[in-house]
C-alpha atoms as a PDB file:
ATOM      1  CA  UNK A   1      20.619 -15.400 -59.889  1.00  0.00           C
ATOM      2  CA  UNK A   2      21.658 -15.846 -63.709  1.00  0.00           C
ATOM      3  CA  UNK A   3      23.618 -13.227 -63.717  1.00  0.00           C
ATOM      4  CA  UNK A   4      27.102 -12.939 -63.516  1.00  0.00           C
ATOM      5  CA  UNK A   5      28.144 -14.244 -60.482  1.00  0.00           C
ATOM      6  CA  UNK A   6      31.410 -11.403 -59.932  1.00  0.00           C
ATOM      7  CA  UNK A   7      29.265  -8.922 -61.747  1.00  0.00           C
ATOM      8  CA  UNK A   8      27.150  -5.797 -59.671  1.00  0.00           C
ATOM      9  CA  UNK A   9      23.593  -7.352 -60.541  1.00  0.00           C
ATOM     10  CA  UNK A  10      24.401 -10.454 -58.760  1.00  0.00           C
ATOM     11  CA  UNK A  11      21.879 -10.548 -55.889  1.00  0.00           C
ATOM     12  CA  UNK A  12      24.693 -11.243 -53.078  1.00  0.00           C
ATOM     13  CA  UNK A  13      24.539  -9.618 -49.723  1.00  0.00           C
ATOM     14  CA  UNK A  14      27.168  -6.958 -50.758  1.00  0.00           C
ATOM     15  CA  UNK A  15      25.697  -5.955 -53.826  1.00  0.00           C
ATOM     16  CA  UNK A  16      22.069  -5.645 -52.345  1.00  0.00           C
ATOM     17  CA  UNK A  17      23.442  -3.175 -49.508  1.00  0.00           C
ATOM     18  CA  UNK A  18      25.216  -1.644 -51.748  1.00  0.00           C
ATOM     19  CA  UNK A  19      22.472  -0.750 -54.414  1.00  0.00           C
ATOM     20  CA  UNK A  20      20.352  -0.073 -51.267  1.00  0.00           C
ATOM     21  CA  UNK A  21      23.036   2.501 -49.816  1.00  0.00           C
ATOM     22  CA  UNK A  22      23.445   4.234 -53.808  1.00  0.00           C
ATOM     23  CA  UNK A  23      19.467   4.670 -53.866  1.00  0.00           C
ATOM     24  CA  UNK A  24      19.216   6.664 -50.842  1.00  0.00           C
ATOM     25  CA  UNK A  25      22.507   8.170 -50.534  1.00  0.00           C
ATOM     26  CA  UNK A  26      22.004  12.106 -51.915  1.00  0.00           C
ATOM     27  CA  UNK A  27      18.579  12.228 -52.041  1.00  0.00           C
ATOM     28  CA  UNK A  28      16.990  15.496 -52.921  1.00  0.00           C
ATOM     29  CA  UNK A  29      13.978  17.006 -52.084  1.00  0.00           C
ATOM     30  CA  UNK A  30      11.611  16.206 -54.584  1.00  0.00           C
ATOM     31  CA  UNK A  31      12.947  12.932 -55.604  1.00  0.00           C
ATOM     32  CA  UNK A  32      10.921  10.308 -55.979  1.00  0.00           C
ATOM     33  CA  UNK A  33      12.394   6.554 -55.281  1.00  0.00           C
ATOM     34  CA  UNK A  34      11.200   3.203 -55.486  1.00  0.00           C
ATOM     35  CA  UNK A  35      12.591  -0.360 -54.244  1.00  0.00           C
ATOM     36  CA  UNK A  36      11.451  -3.438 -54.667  1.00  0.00           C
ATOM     37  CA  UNK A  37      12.467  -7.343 -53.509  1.00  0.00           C
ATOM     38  CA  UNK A  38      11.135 -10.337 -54.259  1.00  0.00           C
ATOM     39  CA  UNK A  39      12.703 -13.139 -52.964  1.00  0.00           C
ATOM     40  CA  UNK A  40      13.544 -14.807 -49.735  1.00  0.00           C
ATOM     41  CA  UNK A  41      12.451 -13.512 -46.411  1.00  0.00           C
ATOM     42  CA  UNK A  42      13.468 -14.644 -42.478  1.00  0.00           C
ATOM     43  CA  UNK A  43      13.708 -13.895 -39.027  1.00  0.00           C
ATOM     44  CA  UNK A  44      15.981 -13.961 -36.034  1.00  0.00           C
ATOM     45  CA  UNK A  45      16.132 -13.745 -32.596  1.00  0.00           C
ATOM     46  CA  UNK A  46      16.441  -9.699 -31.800  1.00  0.00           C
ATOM     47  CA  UNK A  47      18.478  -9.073 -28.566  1.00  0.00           C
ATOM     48  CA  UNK A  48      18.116  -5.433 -28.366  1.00  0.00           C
ATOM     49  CA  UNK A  49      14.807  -5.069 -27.130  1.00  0.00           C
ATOM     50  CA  UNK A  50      13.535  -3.477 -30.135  1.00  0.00           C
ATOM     51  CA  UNK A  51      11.105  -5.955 -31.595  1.00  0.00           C
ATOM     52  CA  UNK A  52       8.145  -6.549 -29.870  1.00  0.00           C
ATOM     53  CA  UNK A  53       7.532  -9.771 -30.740  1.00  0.00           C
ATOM     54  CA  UNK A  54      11.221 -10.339 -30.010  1.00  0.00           C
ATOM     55  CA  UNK A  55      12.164 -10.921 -33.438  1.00  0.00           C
ATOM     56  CA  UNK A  56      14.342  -9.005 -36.307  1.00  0.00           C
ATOM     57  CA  UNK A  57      12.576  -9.482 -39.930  1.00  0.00           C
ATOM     58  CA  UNK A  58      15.220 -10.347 -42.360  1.00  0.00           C
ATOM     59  CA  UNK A  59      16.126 -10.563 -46.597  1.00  0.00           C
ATOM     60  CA  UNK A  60      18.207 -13.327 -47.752  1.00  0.00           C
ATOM     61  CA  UNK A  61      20.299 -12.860 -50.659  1.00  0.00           C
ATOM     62  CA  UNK A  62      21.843 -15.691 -52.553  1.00  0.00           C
ATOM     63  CA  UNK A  63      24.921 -16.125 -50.395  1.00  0.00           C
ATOM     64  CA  UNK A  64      23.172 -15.829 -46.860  1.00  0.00           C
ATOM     65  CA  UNK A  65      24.139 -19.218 -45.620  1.00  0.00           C
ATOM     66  CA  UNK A  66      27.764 -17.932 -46.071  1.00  0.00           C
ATOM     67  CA  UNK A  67      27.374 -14.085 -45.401  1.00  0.00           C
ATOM     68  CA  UNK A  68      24.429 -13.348 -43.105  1.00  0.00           C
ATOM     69  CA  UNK A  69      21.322 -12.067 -43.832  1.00  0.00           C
ATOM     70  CA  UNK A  70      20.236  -8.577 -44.080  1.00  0.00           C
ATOM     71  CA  UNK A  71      18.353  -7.056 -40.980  1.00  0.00           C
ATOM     72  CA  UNK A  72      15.818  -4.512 -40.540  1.00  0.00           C
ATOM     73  CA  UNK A  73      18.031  -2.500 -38.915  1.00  0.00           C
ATOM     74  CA  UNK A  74      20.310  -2.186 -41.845  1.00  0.00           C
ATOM     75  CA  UNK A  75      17.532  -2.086 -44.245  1.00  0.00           C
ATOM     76  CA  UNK A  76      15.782   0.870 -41.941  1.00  0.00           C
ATOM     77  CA  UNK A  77      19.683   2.711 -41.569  1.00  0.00           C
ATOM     78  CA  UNK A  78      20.130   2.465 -45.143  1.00  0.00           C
ATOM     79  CA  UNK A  79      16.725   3.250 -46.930  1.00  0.00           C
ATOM     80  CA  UNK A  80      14.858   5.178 -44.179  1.00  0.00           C
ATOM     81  CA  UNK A  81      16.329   7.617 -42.382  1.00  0.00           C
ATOM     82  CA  UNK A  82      18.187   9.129 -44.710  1.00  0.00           C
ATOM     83  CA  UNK A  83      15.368  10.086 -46.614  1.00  0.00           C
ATOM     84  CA  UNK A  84      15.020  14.515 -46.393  1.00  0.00           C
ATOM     85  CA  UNK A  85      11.779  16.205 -46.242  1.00  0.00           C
ATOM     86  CA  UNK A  86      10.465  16.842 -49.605  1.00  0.00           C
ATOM     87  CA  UNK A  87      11.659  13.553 -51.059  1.00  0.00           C
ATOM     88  CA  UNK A  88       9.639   9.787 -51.276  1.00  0.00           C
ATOM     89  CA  UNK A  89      10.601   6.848 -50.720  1.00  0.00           C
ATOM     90  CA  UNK A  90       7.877   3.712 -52.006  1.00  0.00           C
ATOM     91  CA  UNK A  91       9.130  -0.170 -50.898  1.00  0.00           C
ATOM     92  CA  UNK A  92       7.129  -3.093 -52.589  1.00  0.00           C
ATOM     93  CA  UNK A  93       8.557  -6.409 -50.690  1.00  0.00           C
ATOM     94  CA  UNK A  94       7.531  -9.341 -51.727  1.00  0.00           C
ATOM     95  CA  UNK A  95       8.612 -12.030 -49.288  1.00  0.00           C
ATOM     96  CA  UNK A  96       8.150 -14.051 -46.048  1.00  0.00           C
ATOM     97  CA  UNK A  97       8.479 -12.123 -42.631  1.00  0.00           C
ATOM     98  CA  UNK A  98       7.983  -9.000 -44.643  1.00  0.00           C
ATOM     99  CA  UNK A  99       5.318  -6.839 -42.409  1.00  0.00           C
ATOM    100  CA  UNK A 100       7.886  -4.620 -40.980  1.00  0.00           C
ATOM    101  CA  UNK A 101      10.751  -5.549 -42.439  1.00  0.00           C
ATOM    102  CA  UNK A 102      11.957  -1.876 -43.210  1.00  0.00           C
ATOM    103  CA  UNK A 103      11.376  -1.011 -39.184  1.00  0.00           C
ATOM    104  CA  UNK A 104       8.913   2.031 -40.006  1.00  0.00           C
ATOM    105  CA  UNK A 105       7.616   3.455 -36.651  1.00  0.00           C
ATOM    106  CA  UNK A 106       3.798   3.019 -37.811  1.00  0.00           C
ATOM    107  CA  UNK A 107       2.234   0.868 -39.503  1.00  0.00           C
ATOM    108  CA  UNK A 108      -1.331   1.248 -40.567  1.00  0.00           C
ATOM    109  CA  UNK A 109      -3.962  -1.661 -41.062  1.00  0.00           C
ATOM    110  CA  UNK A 110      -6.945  -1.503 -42.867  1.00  0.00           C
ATOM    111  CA  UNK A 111     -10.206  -3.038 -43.856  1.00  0.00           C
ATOM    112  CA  UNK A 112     -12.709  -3.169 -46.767  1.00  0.00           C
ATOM    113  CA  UNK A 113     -15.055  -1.295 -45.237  1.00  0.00           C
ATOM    114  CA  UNK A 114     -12.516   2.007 -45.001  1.00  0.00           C
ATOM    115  CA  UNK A 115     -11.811   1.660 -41.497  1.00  0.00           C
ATOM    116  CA  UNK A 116      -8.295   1.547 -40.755  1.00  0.00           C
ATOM    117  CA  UNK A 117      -6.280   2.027 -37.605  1.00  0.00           C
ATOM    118  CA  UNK A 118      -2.569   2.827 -37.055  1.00  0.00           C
ATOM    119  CA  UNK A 119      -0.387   0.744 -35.031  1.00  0.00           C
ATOM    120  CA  UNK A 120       3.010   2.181 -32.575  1.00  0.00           C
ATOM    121  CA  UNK A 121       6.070   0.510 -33.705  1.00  0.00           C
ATOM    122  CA  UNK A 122       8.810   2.758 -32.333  1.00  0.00           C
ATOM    123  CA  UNK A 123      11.076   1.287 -30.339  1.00  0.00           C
ATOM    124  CA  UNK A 124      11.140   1.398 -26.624  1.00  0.00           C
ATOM    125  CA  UNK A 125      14.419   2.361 -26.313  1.00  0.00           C
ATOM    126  CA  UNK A 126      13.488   5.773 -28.040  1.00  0.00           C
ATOM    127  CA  UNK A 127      15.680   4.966 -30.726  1.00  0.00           C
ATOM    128  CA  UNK A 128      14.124   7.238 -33.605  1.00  0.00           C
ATOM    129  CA  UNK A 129      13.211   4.270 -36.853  1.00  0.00           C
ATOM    130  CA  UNK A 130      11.646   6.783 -39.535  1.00  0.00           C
ATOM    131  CA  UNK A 131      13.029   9.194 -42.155  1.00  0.00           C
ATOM    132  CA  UNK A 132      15.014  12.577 -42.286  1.00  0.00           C
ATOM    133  CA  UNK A 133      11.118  14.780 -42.785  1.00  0.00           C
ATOM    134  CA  UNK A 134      10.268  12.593 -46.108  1.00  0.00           C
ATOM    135  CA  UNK A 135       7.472  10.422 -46.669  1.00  0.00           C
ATOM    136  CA  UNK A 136       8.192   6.166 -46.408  1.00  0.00           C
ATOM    137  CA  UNK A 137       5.442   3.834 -47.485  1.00  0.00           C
ATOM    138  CA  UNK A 138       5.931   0.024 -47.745  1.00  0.00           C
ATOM    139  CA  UNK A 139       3.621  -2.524 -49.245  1.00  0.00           C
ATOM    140  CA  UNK A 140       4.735  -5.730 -47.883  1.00  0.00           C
ATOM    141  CA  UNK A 141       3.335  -9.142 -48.482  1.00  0.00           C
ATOM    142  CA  UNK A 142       2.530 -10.600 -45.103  1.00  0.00           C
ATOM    143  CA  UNK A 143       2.772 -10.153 -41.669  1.00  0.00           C
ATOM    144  CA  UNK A 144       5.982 -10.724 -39.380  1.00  0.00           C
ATOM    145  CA  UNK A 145       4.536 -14.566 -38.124  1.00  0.00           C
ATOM    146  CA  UNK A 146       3.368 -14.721 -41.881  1.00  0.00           C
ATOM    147  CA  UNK A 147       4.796 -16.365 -45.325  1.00  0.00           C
ATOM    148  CA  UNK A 148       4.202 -14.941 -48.763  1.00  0.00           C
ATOM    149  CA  UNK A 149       3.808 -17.570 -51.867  1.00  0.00           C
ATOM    150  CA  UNK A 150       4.804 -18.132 -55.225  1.00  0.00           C
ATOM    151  CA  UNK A 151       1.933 -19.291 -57.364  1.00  0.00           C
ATOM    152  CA  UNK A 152       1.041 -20.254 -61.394  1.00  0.00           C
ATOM    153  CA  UNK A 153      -2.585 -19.346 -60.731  1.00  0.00           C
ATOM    154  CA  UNK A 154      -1.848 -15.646 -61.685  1.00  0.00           C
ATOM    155  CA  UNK A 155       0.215 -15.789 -64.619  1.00  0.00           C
ATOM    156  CA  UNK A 156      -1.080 -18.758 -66.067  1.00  0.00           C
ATOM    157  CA  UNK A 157       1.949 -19.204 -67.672  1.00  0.00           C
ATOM    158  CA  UNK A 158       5.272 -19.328 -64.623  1.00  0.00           C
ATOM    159  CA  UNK A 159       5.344 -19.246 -61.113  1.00  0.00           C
ATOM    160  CA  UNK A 160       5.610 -15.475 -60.042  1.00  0.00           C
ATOM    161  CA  UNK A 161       5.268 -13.721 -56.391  1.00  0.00           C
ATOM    162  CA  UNK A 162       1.820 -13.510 -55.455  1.00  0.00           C
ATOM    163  CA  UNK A 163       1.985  -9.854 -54.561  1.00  0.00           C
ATOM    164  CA  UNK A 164       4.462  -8.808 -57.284  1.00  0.00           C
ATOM    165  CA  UNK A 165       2.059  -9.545 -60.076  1.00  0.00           C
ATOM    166  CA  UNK A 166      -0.851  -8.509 -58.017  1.00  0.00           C
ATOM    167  CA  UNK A 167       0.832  -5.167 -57.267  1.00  0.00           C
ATOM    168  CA  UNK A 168       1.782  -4.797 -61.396  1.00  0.00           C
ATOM    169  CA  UNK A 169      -1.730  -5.811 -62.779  1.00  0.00           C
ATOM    170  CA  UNK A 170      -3.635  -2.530 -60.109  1.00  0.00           C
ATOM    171  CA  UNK A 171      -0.806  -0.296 -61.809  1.00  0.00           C
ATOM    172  CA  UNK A 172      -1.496  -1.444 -65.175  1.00  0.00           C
ATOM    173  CA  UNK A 173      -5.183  -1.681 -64.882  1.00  0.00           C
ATOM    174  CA  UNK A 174      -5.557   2.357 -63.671  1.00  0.00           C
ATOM    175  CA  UNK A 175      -6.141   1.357 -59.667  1.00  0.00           C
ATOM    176  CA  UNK A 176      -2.889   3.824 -58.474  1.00  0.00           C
ATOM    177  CA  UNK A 177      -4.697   6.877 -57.343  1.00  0.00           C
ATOM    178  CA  UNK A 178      -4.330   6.191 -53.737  1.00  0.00           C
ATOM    179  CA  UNK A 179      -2.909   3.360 -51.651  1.00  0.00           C
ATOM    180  CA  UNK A 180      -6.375   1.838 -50.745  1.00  0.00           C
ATOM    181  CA  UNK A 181      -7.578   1.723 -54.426  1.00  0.00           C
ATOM    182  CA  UNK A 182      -4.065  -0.364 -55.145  1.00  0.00           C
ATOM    183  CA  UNK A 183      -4.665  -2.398 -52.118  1.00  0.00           C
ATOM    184  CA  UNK A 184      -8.076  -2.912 -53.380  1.00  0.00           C
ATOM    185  CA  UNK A 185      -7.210  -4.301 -56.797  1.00  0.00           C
ATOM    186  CA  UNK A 186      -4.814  -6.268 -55.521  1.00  0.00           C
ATOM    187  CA  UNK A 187      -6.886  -7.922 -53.039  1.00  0.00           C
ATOM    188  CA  UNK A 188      -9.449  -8.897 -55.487  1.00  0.00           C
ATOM    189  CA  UNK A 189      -7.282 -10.264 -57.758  1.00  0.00           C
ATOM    190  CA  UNK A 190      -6.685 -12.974 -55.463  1.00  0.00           C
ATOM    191  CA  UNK A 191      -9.952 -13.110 -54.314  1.00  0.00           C
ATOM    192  CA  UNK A 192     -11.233 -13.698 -57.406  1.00  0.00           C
ATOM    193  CA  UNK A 193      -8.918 -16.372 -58.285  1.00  0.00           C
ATOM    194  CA  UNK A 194      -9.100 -18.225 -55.092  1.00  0.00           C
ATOM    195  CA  UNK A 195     -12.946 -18.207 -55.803  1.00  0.00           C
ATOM    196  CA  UNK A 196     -12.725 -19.864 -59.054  1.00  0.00           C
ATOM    197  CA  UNK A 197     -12.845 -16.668 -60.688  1.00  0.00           C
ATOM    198  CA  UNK A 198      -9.191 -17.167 -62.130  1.00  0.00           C
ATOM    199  CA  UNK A 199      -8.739 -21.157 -61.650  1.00  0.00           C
ATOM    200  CA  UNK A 200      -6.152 -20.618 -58.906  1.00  0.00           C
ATOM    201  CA  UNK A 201      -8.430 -23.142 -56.706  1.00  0.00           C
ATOM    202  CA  UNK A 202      -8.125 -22.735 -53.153  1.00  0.00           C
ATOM    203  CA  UNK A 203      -4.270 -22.239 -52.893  1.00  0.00           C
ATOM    204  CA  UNK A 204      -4.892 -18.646 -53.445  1.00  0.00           C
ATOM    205  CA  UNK A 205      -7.887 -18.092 -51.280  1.00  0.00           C
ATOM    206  CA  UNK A 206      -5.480 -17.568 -48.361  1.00  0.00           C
ATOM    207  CA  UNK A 207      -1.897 -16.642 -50.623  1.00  0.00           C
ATOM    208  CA  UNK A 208      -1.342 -13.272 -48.905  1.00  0.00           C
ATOM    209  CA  UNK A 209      -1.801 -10.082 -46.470  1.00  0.00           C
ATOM    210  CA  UNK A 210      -1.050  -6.612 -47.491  1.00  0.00           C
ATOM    211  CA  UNK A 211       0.030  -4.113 -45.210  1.00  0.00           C
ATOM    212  CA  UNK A 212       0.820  -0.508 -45.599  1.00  0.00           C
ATOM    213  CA  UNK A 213       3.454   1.173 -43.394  1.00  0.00           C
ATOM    214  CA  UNK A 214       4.688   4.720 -43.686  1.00  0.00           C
ATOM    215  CA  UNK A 215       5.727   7.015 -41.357  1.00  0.00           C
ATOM    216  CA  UNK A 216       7.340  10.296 -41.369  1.00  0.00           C
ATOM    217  CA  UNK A 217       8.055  13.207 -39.364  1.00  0.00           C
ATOM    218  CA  UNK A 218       5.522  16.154 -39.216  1.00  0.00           C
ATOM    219  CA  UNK A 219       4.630  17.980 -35.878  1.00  0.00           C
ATOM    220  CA  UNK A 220       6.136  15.870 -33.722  1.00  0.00           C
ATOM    221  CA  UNK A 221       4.568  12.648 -35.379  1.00  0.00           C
ATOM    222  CA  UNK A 222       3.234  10.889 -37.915  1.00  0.00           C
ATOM    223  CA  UNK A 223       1.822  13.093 -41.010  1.00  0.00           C
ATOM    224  CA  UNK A 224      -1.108  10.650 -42.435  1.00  0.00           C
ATOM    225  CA  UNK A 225      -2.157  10.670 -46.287  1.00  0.00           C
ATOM    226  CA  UNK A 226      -5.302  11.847 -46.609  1.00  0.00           C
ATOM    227  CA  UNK A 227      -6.116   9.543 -49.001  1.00  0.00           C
ATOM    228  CA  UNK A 228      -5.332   6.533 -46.659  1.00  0.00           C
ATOM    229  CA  UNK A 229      -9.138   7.711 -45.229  1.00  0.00           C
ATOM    230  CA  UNK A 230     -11.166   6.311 -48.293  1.00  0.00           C
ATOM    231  CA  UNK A 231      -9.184   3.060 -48.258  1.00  0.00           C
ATOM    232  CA  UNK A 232     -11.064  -0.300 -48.828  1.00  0.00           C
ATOM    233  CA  UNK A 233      -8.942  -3.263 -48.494  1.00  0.00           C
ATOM    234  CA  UNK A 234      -9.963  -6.949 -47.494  1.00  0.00           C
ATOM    235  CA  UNK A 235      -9.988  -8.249 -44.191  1.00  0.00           C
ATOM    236  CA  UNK A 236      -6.911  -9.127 -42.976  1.00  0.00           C
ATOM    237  CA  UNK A 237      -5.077 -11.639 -41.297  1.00  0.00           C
ATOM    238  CA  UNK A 238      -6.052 -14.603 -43.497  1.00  0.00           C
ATOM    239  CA  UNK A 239      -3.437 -17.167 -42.866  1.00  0.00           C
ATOM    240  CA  UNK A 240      -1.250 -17.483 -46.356  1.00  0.00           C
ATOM    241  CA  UNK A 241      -0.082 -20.433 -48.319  1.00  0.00           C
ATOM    242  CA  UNK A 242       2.992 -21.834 -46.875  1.00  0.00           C
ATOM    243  CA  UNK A 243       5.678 -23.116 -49.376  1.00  0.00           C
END
């Protein structure tokens, strides 16, 4: 928000779908592409049928009062599908609302003892949500029904997303070889605070749920990373801090 308000880095709604539209437009097999929010996150009432808990998941850029925010629909048209086979596509948001706010057709929860479990999300319409044969995997930083939090207990020096810095520190620290050893290190990170560990207190003890989804087209379905079978993640479902 500091920048220039007429300029292209300004977060408004146009600018966001457009940067969204210029990272997925050509992609090439083999390409590699990341995108990342952190900021506001919403719902609203979906009509279609689609959602079924009856709601679409939403981002809110600076001037949503005035403009709209964006849906998961857009979001999903925009980033997902166009994605070809060969090429990746990794989403890191960071805000309320965000469990399936890119509208992948699985999603994929899992515990700290390994076990995980995938979940159906297409719609019931038949309306096909995932990519063009590449590979989509979101990190997002709470459920649907869920809010995400900004804390100081981190940083220990500003208030920074919860899952952003959490996400940053398992890069930094060597925790990136799969998706459950990131999930992992992030997950104790807060854990650790939230026990005292960190002197976050108990405002981090319950800051935040992390979900993987992914889904992309192989045989008919979804093809699963093999690695997602040795994940160990925390428990989830812990009710997060509410700002």
């Amino acid at each position: 928000e500091e920048e220039d308000p007429h300029g292209p880095k300004f977060p408004s709604k146009h600018n966001i779908r457009m940067a969204m539209y210029w990272l997925a437009q050509g992609c090439q097999p083999g390409d590699s592409l990341v995108f990342h929010y952190s900021g506001h996150g919403s719902q609203q009432r979906n009509y279609s049928g689609d959602e079924a808990d009856g709601y679409d998941e939403t981002l809110c850029p600076l001037d949503f009062e005035t403009q709209g925010m964006i849906v998961d629909d857009e979001i999903n048209a925009a980033l997902v599908r166009p994605i070809p086979h060969g090429a990746k596509l990794h989403a890191l948001i960071d805000s309320c609302h965000s469990g399936t706010v890119l509208d992948l057709p699985f999603l994929c929860r899992m515990k700290r003892t390994g076990q995980y479990a995938w979940e159906d999300h297409r719609p019931r319409s038949g309306v096909w949500k995932g990519s063009n044969g590449g590979e989509v995997i979101c990190f997002s930083g709470c459920d649907d029904n869920q809010t995400s939090a900004d804390t100081s207990a981190l940083s220990k020096i500003t208030s920074t997303g919860a899952m952003t810095f959490c996400f940053i520190q398992a890069l930094e620290g060597g925790h990136g070889a799969t998706y459950g050893s990131i999930l992992t290190a992030m997950r104790n990170a807060i854990r650790n605070v939230g026990s005292g560990g960190g002197g976050g207190g108990d405002v981090v003890t319950s800051l935040i749920t992390m979900l993987v989804s992914g889904g992309s087209v192989s045989a008919g379905g979804l093809r699963q990373e093999p690695q997602l079978t040795a994940c160990e993640a925390f428990d989830v479902y812990r009710k997060p801090f509410s700002l």
